[in-house]
N, C-alpha and C. Protein backbone atom coordinates (compact mmCIF):
# COMPACT_ATOMS: atom_id res chain seq x y z
N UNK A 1 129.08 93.61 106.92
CA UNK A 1 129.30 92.38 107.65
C UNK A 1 128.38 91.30 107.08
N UNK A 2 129.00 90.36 106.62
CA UNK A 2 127.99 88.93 105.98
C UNK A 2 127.90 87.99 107.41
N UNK A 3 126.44 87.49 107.05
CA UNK A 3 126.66 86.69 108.35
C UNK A 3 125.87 85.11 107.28
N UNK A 4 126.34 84.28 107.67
CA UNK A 4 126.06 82.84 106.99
C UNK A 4 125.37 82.04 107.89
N UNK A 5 124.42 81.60 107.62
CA UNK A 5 123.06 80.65 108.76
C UNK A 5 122.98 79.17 107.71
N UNK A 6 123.02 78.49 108.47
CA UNK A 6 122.33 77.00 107.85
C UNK A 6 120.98 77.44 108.14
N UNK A 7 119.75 77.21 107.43
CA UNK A 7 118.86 76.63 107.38
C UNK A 7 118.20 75.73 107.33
N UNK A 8 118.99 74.53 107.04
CA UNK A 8 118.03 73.43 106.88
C UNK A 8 118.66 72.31 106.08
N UNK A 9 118.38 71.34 106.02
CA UNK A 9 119.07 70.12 105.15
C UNK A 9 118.43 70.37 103.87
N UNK A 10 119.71 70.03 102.78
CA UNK A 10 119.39 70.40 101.39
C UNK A 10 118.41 69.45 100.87
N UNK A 11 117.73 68.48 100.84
CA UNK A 11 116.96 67.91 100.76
C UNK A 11 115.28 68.37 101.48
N UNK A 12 115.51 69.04 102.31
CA UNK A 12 114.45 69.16 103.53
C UNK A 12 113.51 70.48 102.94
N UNK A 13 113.52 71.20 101.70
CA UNK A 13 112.71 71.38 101.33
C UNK A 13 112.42 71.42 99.97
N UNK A 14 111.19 70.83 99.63
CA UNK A 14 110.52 69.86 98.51
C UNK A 14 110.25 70.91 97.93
N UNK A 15 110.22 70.42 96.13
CA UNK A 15 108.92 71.49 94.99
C UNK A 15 108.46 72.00 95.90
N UNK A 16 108.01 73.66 95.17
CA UNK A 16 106.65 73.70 95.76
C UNK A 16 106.70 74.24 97.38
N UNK A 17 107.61 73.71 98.36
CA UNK A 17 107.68 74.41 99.49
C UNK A 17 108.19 75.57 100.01
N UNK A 18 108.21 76.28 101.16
CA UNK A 18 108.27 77.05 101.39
C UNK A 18 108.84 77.65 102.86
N UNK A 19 109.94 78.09 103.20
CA UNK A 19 110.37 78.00 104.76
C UNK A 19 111.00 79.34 105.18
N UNK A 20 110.54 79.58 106.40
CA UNK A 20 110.65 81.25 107.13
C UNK A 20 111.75 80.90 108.09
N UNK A 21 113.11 81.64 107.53
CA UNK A 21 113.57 81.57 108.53
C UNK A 21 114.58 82.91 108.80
N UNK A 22 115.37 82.82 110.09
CA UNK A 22 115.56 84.11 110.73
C UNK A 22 117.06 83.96 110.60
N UNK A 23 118.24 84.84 109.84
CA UNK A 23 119.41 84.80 109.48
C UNK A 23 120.01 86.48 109.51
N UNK A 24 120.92 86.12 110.52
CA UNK A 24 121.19 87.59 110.91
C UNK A 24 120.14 89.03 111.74
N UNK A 25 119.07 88.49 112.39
CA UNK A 25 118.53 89.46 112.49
C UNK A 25 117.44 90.03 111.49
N UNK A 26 117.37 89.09 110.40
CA UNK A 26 116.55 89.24 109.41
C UNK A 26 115.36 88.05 109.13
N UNK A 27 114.47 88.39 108.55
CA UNK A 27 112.93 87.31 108.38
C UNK A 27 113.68 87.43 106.82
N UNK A 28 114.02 85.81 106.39
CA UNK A 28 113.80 85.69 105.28
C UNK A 28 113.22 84.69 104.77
N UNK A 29 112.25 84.33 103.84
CA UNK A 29 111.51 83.01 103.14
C UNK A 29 112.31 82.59 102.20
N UNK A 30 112.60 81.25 101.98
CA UNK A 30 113.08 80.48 101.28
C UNK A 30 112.14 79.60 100.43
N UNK A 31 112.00 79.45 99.13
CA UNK A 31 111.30 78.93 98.04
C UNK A 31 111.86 77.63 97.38
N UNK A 32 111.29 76.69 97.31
CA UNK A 32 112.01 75.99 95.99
C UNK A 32 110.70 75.68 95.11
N UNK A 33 111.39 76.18 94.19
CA UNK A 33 110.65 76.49 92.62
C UNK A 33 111.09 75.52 91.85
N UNK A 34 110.43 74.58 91.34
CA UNK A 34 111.58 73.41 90.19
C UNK A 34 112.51 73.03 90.68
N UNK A 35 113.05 72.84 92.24
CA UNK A 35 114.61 71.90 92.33
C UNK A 35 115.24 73.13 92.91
N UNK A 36 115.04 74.47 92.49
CA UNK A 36 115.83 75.86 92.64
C UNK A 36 115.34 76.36 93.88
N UNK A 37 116.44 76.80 94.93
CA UNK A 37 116.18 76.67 96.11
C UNK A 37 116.43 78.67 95.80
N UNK A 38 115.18 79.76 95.98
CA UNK A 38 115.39 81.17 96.17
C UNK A 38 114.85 81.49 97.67
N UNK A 39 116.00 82.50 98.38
CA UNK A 39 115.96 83.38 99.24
C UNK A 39 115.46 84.58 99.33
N UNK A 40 114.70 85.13 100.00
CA UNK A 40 114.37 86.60 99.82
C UNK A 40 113.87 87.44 100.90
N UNK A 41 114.27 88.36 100.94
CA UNK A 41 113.38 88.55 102.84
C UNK A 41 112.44 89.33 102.66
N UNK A 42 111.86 89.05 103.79
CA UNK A 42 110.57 88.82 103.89
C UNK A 42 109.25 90.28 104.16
N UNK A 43 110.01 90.61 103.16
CA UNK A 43 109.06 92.05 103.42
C UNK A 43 109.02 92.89 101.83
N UNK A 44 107.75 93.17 101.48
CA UNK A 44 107.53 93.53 100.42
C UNK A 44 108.41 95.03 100.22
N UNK A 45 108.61 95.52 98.67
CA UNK A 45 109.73 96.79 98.67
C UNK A 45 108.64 97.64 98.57
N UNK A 46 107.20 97.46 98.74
CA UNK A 46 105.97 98.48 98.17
C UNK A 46 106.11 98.87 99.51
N UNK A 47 105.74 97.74 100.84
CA UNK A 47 105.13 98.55 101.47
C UNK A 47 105.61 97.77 102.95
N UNK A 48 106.66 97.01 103.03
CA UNK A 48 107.11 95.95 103.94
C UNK A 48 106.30 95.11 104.10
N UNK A 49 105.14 94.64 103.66
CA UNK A 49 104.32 93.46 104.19
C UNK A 49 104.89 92.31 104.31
N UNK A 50 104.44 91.13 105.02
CA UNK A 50 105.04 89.90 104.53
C UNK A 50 104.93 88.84 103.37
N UNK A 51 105.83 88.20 102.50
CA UNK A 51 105.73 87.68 101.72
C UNK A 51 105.70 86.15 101.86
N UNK A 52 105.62 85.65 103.82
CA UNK A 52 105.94 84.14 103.56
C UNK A 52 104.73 84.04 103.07
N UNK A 53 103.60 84.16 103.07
CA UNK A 53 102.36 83.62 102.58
C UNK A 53 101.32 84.09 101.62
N UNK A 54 102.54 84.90 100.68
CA UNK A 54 102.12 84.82 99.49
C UNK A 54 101.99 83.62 98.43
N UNK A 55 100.96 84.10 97.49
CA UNK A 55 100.73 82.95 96.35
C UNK A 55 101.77 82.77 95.66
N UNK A 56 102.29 81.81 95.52
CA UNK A 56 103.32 81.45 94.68
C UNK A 56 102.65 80.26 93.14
N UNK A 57 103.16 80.61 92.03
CA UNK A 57 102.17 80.63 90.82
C UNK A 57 103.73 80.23 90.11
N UNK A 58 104.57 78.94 89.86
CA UNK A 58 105.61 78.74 88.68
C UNK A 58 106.47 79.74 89.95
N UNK A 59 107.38 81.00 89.11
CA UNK A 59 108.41 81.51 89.42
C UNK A 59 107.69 83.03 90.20
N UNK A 60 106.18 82.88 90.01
CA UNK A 60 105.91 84.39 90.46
C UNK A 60 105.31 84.09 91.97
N UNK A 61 105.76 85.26 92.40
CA UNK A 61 105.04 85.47 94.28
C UNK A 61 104.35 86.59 93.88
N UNK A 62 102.96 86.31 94.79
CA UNK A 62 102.25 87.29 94.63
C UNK A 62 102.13 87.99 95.97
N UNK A 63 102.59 89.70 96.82
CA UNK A 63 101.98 89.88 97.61
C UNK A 63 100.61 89.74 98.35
N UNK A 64 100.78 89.32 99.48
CA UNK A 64 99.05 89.04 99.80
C UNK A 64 98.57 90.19 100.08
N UNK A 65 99.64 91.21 100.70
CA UNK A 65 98.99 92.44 100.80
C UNK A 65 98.43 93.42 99.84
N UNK A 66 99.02 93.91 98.77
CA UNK A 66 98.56 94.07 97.76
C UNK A 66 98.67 93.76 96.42
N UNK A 67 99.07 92.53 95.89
CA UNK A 67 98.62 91.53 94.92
C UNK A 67 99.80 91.81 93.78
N UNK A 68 101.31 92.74 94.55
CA UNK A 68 101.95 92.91 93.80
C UNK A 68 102.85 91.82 93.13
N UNK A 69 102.99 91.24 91.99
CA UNK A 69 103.94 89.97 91.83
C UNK A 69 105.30 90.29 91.40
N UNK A 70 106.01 89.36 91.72
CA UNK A 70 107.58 88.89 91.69
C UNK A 70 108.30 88.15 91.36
N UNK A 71 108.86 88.16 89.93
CA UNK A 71 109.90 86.94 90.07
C UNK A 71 110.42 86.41 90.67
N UNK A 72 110.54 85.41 91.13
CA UNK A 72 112.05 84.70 92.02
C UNK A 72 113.20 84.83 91.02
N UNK A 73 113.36 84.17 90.30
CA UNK A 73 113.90 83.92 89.14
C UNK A 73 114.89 85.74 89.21
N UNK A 74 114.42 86.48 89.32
CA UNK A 74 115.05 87.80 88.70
C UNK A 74 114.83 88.57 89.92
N UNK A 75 113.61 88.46 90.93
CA UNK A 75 113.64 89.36 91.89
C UNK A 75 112.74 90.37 91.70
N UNK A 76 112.61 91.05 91.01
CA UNK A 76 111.39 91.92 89.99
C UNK A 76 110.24 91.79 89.76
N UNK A 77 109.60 92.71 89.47
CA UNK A 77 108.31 92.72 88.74
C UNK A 77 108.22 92.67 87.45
N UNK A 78 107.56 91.71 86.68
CA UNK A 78 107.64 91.49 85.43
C UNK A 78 107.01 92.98 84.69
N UNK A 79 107.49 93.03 83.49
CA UNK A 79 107.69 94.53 82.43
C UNK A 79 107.67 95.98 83.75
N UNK A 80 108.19 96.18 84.94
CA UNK A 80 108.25 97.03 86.15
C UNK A 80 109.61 97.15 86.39
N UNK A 81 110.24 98.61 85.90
CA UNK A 81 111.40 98.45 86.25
C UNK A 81 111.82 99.27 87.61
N UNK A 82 112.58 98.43 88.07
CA UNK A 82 112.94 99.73 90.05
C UNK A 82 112.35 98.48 91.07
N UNK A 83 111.16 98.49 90.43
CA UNK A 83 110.78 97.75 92.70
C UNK A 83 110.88 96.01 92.34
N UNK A 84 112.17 95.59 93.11
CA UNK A 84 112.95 94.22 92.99
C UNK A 84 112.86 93.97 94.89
N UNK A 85 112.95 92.53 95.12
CA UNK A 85 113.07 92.34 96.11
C UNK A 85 114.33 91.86 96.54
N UNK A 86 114.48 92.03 97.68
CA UNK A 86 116.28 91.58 98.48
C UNK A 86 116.06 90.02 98.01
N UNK A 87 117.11 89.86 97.14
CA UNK A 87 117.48 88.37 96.97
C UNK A 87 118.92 88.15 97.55
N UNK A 88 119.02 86.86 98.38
CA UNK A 88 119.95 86.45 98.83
C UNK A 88 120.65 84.67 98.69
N UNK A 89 122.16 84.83 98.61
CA UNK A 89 122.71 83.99 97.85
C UNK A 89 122.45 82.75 98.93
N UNK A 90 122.20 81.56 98.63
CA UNK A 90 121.98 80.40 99.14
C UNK A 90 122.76 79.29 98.49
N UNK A 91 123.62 78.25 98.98
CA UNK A 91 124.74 77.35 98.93
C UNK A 91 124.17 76.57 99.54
N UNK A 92 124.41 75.07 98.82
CA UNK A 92 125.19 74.16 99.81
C UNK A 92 126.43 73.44 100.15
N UNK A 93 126.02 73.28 101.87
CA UNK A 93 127.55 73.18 102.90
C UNK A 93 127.36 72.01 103.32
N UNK A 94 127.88 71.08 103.11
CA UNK A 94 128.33 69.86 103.90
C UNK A 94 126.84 69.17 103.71
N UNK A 95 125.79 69.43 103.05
CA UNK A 95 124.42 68.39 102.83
C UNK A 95 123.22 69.55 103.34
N UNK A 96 123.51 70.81 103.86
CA UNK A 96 123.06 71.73 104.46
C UNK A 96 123.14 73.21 104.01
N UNK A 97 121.55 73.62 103.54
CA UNK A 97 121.64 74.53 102.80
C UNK A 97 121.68 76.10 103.84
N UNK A 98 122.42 76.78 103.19
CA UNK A 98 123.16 77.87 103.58
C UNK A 98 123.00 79.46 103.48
N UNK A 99 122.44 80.44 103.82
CA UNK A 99 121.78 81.80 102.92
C UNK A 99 122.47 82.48 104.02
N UNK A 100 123.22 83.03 103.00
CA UNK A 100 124.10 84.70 103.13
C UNK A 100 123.51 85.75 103.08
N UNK A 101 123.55 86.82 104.45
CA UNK A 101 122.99 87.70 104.55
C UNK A 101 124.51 88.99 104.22
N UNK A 102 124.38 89.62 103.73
CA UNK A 102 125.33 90.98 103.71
C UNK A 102 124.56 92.45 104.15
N UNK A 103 124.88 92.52 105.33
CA UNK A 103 124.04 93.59 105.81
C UNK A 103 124.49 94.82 104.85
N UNK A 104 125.55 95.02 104.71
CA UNK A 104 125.94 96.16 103.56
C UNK A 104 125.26 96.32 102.29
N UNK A 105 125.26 94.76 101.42
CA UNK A 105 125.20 95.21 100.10
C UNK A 105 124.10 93.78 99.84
N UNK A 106 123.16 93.23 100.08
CA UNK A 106 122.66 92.26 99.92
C UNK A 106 122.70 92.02 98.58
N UNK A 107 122.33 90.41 97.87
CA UNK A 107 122.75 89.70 96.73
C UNK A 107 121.78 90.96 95.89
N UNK A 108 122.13 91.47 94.60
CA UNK A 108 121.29 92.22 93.98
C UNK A 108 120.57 90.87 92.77
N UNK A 109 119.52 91.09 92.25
CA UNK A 109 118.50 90.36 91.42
C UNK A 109 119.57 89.88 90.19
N UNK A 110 119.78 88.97 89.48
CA UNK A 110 120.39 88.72 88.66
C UNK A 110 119.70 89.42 87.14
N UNK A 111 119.82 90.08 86.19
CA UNK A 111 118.83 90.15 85.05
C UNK A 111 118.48 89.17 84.16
């Protein structure tokens, strides 16, 4: 079952920012990196911690819990192959940006 949430006006978050929000029953953080708006929820694949307030460094998140980093960009750990985080597809709808949750099969990391 996909469930589709507005989040927020496509404009409404800047470089550099960062926004927690709740879509389907799920905590996911939303990033924009360079203009590029990434989804991801919000729990590390090491150990579930949370990732809204990790360091974010260019395209990498760093767990705060244990300092594991992540592409946005790919979802992954750079040269680490296996532990990727739930990335999820984000649109915009009518001026209003949009993140698809698929409880079945969530967006897999692009390579």
């Amino acid at each position: 079952m996909s469930v589709e949430m507005p989040v927020g006006a496509v404009g409404g978050l800047a470089p550099g920012e960062r926004k927690l929000a709740f879509v389907g029953g799920r905590s996911v953080v939303l990033f924009n990196v360079e203009g590029t708006i990434h989804a991801i929820d919000n729990a590390c694949p090491h150990n579930g911690a949370s990732l809204a307030s990790g360091q974010l460094d260019g395209n990498l998140l760093r767990c705060p819990a244990h300092g594991l980093r992540f592409d946005l960009t790919t979802g992954c750990m750079p040269g680490v192959a296996g532990l990727c985080l739930t990335k999820f597809a984000v649109r915009a709808v009518e001026g209003r940006l949009v993140v698809m949750v698929d409880e079945a099969a969530p967006v897999e990391p692009r390579p």
